[in-house]
C-alpha atoms as a PDB file:
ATOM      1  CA  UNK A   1     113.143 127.087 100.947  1.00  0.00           C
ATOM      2  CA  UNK A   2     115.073 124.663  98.181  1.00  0.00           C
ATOM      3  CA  UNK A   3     113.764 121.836  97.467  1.00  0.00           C
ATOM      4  CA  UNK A   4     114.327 118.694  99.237  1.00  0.00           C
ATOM      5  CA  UNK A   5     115.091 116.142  96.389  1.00  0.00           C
ATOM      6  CA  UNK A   6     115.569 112.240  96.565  1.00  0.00           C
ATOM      7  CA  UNK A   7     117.556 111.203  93.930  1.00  0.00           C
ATOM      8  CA  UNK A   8     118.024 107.127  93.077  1.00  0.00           C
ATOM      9  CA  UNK A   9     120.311 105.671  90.165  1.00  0.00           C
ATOM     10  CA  UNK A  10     117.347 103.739  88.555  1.00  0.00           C
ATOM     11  CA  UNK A  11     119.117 100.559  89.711  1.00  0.00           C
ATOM     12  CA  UNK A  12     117.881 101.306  93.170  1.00  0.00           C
ATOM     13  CA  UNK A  13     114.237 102.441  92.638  1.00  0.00           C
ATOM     14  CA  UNK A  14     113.666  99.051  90.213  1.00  0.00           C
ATOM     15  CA  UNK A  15     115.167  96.853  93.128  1.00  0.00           C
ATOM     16  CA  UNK A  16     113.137  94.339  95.052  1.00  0.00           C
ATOM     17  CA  UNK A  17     112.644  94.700  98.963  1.00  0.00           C
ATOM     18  CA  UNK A  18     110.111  95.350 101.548  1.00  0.00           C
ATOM     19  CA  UNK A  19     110.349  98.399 103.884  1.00  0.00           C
ATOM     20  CA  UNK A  20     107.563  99.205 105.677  1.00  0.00           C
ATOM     21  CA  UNK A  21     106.702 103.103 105.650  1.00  0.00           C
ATOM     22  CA  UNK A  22     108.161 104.432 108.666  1.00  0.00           C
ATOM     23  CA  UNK A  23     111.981 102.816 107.213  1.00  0.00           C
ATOM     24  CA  UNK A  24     111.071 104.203 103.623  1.00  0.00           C
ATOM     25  CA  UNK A  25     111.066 107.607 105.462  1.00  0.00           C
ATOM     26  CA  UNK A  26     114.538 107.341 106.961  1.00  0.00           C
ATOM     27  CA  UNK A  27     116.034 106.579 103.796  1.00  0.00           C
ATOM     28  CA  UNK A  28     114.460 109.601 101.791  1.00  0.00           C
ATOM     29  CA  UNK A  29     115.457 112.129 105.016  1.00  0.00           C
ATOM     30  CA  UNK A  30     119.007 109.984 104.888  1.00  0.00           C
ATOM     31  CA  UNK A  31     119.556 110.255 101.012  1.00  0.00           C
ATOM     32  CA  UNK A  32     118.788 113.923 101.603  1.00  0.00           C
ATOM     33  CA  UNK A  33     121.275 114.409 104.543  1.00  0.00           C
ATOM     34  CA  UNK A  34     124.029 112.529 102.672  1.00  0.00           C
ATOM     35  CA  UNK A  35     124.012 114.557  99.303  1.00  0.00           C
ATOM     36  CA  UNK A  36     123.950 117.785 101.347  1.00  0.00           C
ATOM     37  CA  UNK A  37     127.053 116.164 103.327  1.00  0.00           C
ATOM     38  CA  UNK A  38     128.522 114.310  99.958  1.00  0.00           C
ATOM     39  CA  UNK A  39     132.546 114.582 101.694  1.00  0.00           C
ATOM     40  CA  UNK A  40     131.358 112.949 104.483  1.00  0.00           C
ATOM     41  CA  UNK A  41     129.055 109.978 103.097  1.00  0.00           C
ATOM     42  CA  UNK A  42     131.598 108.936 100.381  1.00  0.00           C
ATOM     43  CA  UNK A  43     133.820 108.084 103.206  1.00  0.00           C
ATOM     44  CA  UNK A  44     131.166 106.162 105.029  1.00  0.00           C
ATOM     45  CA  UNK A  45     130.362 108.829 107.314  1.00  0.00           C
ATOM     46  CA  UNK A  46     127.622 108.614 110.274  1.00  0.00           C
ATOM     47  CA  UNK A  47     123.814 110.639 109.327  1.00  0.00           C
ATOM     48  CA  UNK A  48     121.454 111.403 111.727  1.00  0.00           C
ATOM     49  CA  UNK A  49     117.647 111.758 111.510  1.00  0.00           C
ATOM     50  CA  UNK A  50     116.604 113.809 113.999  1.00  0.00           C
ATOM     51  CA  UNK A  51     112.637 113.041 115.301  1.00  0.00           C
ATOM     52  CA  UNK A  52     112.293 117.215 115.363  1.00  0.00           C
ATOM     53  CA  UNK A  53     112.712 116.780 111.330  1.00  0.00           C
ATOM     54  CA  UNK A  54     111.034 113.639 110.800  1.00  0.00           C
ATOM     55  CA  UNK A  55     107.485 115.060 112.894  1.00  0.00           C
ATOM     56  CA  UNK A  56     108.136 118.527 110.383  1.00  0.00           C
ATOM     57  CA  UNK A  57     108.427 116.409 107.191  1.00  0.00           C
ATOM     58  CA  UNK A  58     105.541 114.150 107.998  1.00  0.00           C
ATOM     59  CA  UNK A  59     103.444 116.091 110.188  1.00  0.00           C
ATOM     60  CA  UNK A  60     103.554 113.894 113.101  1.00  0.00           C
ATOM     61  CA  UNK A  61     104.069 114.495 117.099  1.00  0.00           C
ATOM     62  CA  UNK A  62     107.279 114.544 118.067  1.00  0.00           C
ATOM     63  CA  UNK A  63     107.265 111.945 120.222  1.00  0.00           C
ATOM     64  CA  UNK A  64     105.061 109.564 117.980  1.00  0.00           C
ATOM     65  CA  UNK A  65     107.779 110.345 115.252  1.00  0.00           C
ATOM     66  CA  UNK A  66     110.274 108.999 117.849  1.00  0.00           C
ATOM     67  CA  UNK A  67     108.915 105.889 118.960  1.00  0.00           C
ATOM     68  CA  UNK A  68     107.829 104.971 115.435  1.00  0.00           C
ATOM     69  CA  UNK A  69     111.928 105.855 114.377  1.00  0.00           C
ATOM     70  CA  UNK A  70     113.111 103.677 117.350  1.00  0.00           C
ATOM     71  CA  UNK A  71     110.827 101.026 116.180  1.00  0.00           C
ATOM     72  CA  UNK A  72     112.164 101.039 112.792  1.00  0.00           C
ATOM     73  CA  UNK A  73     115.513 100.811 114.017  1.00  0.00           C
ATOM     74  CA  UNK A  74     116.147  96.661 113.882  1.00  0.00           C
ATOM     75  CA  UNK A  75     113.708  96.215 110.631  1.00  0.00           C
ATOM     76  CA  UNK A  76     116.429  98.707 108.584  1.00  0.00           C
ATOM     77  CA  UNK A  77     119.253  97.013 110.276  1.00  0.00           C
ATOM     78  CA  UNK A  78     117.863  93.463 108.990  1.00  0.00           C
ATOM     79  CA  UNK A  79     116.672  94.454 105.796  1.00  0.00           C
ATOM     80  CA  UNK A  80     118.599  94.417 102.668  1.00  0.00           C
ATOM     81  CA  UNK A  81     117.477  94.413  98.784  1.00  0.00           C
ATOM     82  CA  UNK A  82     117.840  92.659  95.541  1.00  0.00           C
ATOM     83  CA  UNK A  83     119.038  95.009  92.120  1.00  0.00           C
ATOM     84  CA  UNK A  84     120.631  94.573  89.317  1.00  0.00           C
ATOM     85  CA  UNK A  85     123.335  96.799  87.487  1.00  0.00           C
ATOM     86  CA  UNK A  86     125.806  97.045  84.546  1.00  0.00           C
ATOM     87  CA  UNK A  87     129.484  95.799  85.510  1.00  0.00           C
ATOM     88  CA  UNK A  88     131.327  98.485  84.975  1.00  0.00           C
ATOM     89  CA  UNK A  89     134.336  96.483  83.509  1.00  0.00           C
ATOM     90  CA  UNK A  90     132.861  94.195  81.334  1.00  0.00           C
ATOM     91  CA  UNK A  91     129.563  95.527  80.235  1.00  0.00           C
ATOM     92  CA  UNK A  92     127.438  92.570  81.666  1.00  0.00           C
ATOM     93  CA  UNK A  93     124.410  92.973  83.664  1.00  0.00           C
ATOM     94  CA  UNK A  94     125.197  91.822  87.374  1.00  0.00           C
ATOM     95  CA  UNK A  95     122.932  90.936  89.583  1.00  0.00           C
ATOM     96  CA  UNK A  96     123.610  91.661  93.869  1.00  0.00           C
ATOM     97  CA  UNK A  97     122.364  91.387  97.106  1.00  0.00           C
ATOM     98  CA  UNK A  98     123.236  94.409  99.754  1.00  0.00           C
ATOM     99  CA  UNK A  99     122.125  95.357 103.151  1.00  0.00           C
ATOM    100  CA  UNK A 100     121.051  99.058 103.413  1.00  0.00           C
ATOM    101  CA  UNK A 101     123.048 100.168 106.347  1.00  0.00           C
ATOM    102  CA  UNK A 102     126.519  99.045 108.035  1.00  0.00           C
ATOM    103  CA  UNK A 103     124.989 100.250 111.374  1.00  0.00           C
ATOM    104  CA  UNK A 104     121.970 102.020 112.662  1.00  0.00           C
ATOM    105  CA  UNK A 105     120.730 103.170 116.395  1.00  0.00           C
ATOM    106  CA  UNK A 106     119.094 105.329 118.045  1.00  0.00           C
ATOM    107  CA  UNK A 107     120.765 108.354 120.926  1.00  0.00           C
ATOM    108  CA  UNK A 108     118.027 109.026 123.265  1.00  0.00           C
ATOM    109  CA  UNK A 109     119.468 112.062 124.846  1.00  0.00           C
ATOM    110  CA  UNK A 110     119.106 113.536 121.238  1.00  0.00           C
ATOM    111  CA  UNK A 111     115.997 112.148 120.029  1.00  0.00           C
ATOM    112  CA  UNK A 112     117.558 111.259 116.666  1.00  0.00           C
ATOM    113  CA  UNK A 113     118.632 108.102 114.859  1.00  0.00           C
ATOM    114  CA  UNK A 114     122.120 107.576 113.306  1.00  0.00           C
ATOM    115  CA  UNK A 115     123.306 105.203 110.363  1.00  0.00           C
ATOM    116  CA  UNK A 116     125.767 104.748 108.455  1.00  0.00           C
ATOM    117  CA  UNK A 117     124.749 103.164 104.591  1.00  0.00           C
ATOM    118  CA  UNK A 118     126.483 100.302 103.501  1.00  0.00           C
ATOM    119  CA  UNK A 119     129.171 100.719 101.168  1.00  0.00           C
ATOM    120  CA  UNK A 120     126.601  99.529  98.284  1.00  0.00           C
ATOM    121  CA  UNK A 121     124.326 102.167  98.900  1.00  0.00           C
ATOM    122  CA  UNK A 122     126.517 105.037  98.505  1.00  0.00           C
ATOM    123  CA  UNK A 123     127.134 104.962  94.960  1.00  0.00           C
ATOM    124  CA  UNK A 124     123.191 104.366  94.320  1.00  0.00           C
ATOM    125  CA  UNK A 125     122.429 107.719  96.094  1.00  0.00           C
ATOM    126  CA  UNK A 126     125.494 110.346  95.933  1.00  0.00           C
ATOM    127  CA  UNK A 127     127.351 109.548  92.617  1.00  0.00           C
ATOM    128  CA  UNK A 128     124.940 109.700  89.985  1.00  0.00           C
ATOM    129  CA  UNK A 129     125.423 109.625  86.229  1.00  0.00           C
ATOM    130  CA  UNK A 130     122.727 109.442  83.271  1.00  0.00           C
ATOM    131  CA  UNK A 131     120.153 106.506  84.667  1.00  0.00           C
ATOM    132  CA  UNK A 132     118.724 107.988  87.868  1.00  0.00           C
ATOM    133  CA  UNK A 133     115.229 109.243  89.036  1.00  0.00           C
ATOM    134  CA  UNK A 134     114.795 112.476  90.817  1.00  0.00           C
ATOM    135  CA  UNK A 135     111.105 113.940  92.844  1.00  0.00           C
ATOM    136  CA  UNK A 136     110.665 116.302  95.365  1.00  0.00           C
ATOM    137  CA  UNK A 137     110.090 114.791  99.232  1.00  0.00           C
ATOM    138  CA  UNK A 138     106.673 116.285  99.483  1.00  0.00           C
ATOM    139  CA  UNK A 139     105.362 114.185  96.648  1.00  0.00           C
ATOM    140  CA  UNK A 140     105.595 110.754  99.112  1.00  0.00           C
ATOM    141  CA  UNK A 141     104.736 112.658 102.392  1.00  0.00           C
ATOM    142  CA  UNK A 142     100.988 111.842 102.071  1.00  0.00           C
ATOM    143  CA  UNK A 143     101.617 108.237 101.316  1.00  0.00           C
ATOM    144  CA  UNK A 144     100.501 106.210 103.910  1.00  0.00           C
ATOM    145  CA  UNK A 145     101.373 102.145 102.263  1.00  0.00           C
ATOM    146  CA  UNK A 146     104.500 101.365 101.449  1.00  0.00           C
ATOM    147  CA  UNK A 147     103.163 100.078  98.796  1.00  0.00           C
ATOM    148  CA  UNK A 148     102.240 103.506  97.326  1.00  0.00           C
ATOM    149  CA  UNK A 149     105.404 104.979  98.097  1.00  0.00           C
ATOM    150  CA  UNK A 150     107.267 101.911  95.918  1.00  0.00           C
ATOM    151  CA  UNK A 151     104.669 102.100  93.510  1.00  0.00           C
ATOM    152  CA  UNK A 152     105.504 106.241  92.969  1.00  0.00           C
ATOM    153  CA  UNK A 153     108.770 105.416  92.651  1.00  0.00           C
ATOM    154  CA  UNK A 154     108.499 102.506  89.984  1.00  0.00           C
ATOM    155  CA  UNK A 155     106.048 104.804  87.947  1.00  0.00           C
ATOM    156  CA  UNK A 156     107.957 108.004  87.785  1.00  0.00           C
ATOM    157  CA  UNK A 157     110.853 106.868  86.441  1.00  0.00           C
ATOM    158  CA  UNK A 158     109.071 106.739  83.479  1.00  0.00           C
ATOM    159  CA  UNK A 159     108.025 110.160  83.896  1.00  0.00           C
ATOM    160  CA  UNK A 160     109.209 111.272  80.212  1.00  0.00           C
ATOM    161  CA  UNK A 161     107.167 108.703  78.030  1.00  0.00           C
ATOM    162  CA  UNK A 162     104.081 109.360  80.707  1.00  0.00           C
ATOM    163  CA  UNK A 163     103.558 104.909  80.704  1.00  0.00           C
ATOM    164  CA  UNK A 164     105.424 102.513  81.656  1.00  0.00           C
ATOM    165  CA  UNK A 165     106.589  99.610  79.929  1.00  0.00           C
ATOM    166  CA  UNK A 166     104.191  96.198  80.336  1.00  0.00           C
ATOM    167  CA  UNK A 167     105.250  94.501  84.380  1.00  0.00           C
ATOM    168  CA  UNK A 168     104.709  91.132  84.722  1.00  0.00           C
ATOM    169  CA  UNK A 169     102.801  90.680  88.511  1.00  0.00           C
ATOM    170  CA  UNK A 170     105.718  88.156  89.322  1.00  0.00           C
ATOM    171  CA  UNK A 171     108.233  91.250  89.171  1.00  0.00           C
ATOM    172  CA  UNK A 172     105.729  93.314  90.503  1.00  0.00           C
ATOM    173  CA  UNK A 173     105.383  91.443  93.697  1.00  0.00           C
ATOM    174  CA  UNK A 174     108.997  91.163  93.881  1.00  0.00           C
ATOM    175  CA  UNK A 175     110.293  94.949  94.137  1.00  0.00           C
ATOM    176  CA  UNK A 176     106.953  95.667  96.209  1.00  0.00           C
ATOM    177  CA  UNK A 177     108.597  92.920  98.272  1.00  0.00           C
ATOM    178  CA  UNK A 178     105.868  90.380  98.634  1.00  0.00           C
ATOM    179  CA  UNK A 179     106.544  87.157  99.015  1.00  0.00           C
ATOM    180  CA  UNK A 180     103.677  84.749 100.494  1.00  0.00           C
ATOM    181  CA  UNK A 181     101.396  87.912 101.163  1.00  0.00           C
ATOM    182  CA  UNK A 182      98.314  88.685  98.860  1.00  0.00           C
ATOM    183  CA  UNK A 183      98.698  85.169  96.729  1.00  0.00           C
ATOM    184  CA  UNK A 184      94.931  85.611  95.180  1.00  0.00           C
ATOM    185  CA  UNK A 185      95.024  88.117  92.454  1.00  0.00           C
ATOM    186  CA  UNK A 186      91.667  89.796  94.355  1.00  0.00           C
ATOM    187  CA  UNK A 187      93.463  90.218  97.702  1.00  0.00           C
ATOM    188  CA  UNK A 188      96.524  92.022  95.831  1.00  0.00           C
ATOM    189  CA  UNK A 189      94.676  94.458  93.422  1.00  0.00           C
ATOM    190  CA  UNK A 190      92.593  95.148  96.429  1.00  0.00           C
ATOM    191  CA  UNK A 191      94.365  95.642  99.335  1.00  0.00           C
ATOM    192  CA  UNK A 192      97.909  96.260  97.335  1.00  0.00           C
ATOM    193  CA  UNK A 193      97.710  97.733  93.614  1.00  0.00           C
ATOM    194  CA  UNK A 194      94.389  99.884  94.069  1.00  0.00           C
ATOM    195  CA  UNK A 195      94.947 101.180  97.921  1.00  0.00           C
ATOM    196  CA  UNK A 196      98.450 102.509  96.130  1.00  0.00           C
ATOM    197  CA  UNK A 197      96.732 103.855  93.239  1.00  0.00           C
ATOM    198  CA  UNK A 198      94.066 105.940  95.052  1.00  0.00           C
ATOM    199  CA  UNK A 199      96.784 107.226  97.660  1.00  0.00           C
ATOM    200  CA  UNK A 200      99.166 108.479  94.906  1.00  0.00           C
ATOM    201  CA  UNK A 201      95.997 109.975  92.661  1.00  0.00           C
ATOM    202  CA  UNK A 202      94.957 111.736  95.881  1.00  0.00           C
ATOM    203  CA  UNK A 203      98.610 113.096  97.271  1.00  0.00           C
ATOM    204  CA  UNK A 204     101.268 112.765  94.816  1.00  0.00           C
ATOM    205  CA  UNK A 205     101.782 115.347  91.500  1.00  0.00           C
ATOM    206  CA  UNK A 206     100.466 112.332  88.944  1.00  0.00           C
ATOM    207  CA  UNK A 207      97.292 110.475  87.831  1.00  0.00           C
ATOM    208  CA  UNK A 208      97.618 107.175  87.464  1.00  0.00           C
ATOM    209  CA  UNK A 209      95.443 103.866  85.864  1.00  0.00           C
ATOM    210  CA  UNK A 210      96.485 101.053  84.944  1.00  0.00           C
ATOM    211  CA  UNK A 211      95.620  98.180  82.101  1.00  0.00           C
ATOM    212  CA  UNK A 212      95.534  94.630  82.844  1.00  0.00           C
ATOM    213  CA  UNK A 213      97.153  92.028  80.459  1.00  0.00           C
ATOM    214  CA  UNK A 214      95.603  88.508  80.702  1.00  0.00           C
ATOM    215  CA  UNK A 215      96.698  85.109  79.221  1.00  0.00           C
ATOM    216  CA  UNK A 216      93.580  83.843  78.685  1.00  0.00           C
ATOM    217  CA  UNK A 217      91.199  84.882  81.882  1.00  0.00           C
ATOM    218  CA  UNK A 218      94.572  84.955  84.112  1.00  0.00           C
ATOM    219  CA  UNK A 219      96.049  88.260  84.761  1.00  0.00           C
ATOM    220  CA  UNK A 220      99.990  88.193  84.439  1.00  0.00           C
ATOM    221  CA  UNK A 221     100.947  91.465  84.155  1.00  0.00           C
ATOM    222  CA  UNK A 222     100.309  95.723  84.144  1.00  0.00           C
ATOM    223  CA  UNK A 223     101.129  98.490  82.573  1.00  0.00           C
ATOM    224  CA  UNK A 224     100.727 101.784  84.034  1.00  0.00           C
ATOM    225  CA  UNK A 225      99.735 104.970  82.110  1.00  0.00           C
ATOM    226  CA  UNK A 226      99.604 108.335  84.050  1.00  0.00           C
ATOM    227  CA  UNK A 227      99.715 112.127  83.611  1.00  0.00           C
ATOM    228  CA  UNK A 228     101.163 114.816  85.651  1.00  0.00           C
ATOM    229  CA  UNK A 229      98.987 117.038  86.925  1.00  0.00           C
ATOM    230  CA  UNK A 230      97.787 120.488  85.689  1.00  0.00           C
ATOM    231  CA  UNK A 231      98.091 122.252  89.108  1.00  0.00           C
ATOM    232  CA  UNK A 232     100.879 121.406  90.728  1.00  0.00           C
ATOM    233  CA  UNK A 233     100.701 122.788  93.638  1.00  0.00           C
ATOM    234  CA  UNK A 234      99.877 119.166  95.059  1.00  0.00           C
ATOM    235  CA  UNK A 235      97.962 118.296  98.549  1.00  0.00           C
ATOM    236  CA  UNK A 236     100.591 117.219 101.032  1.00  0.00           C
ATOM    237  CA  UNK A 237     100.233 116.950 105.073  1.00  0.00           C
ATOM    238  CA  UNK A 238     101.515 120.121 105.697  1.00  0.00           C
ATOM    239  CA  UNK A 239      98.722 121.425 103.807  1.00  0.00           C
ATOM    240  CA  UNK A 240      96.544 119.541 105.959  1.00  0.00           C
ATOM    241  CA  UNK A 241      98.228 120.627 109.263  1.00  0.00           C
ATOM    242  CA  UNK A 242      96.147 122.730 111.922  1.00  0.00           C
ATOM    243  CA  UNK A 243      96.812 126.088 110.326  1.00  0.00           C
ATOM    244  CA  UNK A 244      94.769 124.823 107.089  1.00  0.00           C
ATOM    245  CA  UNK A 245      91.725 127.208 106.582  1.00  0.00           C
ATOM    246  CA  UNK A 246      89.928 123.862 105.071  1.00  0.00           C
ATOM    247  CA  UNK A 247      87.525 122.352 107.553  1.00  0.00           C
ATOM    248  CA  UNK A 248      85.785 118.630 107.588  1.00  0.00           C
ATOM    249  CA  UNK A 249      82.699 117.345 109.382  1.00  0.00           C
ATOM    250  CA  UNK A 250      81.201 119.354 111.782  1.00  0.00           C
ATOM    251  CA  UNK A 251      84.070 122.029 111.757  1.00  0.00           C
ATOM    252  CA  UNK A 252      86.568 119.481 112.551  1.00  0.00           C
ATOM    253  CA  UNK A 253      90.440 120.227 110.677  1.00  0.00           C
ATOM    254  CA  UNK A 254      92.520 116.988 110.063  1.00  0.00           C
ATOM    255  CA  UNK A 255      94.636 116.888 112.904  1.00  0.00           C
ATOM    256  CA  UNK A 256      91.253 117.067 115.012  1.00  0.00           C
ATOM    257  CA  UNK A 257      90.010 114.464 112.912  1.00  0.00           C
ATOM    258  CA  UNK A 258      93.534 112.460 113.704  1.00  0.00           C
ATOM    259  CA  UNK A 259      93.307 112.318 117.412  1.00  0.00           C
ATOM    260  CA  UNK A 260      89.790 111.217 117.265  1.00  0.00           C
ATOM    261  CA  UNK A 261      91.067 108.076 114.936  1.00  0.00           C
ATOM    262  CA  UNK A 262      93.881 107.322 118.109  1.00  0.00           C
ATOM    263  CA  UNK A 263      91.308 107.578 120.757  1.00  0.00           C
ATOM    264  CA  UNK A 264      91.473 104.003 122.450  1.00  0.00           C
ATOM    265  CA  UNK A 265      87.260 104.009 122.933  1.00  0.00           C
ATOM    266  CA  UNK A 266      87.065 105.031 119.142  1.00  0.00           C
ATOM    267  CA  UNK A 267      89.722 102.557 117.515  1.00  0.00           C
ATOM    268  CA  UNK A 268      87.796  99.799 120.074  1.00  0.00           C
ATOM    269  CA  UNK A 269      84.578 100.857 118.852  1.00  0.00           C
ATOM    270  CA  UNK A 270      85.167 101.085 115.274  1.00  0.00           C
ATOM    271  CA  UNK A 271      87.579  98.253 114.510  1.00  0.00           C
ATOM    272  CA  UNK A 272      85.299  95.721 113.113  1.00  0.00           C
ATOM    273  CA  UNK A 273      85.541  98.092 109.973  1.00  0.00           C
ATOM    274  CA  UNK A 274      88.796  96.869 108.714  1.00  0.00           C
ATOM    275  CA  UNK A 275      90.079  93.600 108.000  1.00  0.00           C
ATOM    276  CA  UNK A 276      92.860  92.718 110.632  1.00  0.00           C
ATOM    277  CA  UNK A 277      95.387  91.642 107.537  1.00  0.00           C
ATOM    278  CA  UNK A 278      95.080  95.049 106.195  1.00  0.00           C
ATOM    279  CA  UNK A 279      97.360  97.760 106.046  1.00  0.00           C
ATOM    280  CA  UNK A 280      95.095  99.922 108.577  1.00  0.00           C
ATOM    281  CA  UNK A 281      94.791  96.431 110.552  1.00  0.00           C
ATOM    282  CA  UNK A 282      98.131  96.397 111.065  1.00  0.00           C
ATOM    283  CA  UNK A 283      99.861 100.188 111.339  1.00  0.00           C
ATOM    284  CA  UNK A 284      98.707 102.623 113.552  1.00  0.00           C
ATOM    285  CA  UNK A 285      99.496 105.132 110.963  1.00  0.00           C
ATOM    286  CA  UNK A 286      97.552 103.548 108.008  1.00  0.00           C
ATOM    287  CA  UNK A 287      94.687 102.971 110.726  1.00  0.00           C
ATOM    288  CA  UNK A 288      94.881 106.975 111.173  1.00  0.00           C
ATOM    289  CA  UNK A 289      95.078 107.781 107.383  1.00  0.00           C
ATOM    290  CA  UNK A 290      91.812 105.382 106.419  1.00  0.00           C
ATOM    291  CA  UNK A 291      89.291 106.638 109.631  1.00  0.00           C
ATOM    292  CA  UNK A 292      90.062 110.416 108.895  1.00  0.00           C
ATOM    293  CA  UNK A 293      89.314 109.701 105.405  1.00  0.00           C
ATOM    294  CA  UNK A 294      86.280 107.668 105.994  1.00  0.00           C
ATOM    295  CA  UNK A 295      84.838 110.370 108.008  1.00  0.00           C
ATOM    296  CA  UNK A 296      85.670 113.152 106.437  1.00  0.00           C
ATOM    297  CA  UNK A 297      83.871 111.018 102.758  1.00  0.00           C
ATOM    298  CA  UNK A 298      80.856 109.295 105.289  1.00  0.00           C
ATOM    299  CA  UNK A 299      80.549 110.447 109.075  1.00  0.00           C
ATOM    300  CA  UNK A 300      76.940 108.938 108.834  1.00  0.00           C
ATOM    301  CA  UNK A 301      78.924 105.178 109.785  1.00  0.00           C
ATOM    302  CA  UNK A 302      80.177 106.453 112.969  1.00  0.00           C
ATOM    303  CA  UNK A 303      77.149 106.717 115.141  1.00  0.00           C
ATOM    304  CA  UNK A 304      77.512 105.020 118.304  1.00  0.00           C
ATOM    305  CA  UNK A 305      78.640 108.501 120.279  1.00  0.00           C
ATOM    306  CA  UNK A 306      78.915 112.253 118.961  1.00  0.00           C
ATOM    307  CA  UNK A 307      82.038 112.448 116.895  1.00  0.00           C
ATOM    308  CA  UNK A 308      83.221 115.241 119.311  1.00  0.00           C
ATOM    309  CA  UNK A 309      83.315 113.394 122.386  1.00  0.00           C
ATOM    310  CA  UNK A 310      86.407 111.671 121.441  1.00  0.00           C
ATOM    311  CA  UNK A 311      88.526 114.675 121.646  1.00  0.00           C
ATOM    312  CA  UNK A 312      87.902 114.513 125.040  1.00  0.00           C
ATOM    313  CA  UNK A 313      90.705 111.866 126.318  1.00  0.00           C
END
């Protein structure tokens, strides 16, 4: 099978916007679609993400993938982004506003989304000259915040020098698309910066720390340093999918583990352990991503009824 490459003029992976995950995943299986198909995008042609392709990318149901692409539907068609780029007839650094897509919906009948990208867009994804980054689909497919997947993104661009250069947290915050979330520095390493680190150390090809720069005891900026690592044959969900010989707690394989997280007695028993502002307080998905790792790192916390009984619904 070839590999299954997005590719970004660097313009478009340093802009500033907020997608949540489930949009971020359209766009990579879109950007995909419309460099196989280049004719047909330059001339503002219609792509369509089919759910049968979305659950086999991101080793979801079917029909979850579905509802979570219909959902996603009016957040893409409202959201836009912020970049900057060199004018290509003066030389000047220009600075624009774009939506993402002219039009998006959803054909029930054929269980797939369609778009079309706006006119902006194209150019960002399909014609491509010395300034763009390039990394294989699988390396985001574990990435359950969307602030991990931006994070990858920002980071691997520098991929060559292996650090990137110093980010103050004002432009930080703006391409992860925060605005009035996470003001207290505490709230954003936490629940932003280091759930994004972990998640990319744990499913994505690199290693990655990062080095605080202070002025005085206030923190106004990073720098991230990171390696790629030695075996690259990376964990990714569909090496976690049912037919994995790797077992968890009590015999129990991830996608066991994964229906116990979306029983209704089990998410009502067990929600007091996340913070409702959180990203697992607020996604179903990132809810699903932090209880199978909990128990597969602690089952001792979850004692109120044998773990197995919850497959039972």
């Amino acid at each position: 099978m070839s590999k299954q490459l997005v590719t970004k003029d660097n313009s478009l992976i340093g802009a500033s916007y907020s997608l949540g995950v489930v949009e971020q995943r359209l766009i990579f299986l879109a950007i995909i679609e419309a460099r196989e198909q280049k004719t047909l995008i330059e001339a503002g042609g219609v792509l369509r993400i089919y759910a049968q392709s979305y659950a086999k990318q991101f080793n979801v149901e079917k029909h979850t993938s579905y509802e979570a692409m219909k959902r996603a539907v009016e957040g893409l068609y409202e959201a836009g982004f912020a970049y900057s780029k060199i004018d290509e007839r003066s030389g000047k650094i220009g600075h624009y506003k774009s939506r993402w897509v002219d039009k998006i919906g959803y054909i029930d009948d054929l269980g797939c989304v369609e778009l079309v990208f706006a006119s902006d867009v194209i150019p960002l994804i399909t014609r491509l000259e010395a300034r763009y980054t390039e990394y294989e689909l699988k390396q985001v497919v574990g990435l359950q915040s969307e602030y991990a997947i931006r994070l990858y993104e920002l980071i691997i661009q520098w991929r060559s020098v292996g650090r990137t250069s110093q980010i103050s947290l004002v432009e930080l915050r703006e391409k992860l698309g925060l605005v009035d979330e996470y003001q207290r520095i505490e709230a954003f390493k936490r629940r932003v910066l280091d759930l994004a680190i972990t998640q990319i150390n744990e499913h994505t090809d690199i290693t990655v720390e990062y080095e605080q720069h202070k002025q005085g005891r206030i923190i106004t900026g990073f720098t991230f340093k990171f390696k790629v690592k030695t075996n690259k044959r990376n964990i990714t969900a569909k090496d976690e999918s049912e037919n994995s010989d790797s077992s968890t707690i009590e015999g129990l394989n991830d996608k066991q583990l994964g229906r116990i997280a979306r029983n209704p007695d089990f998410m009502a028993e067990y929600n007091h352990l996340v913070s409702p502002t959180s990203p697992a307080g607020q996604s179903q998905q990132a809810w699903e991503f932090e209880m199978v790792n909990r128990l597969k790192k602690d089952a001792s916390q979850f004692n109120k009824r044998p773990i197995r009984e919850y497959l039972e619904y």
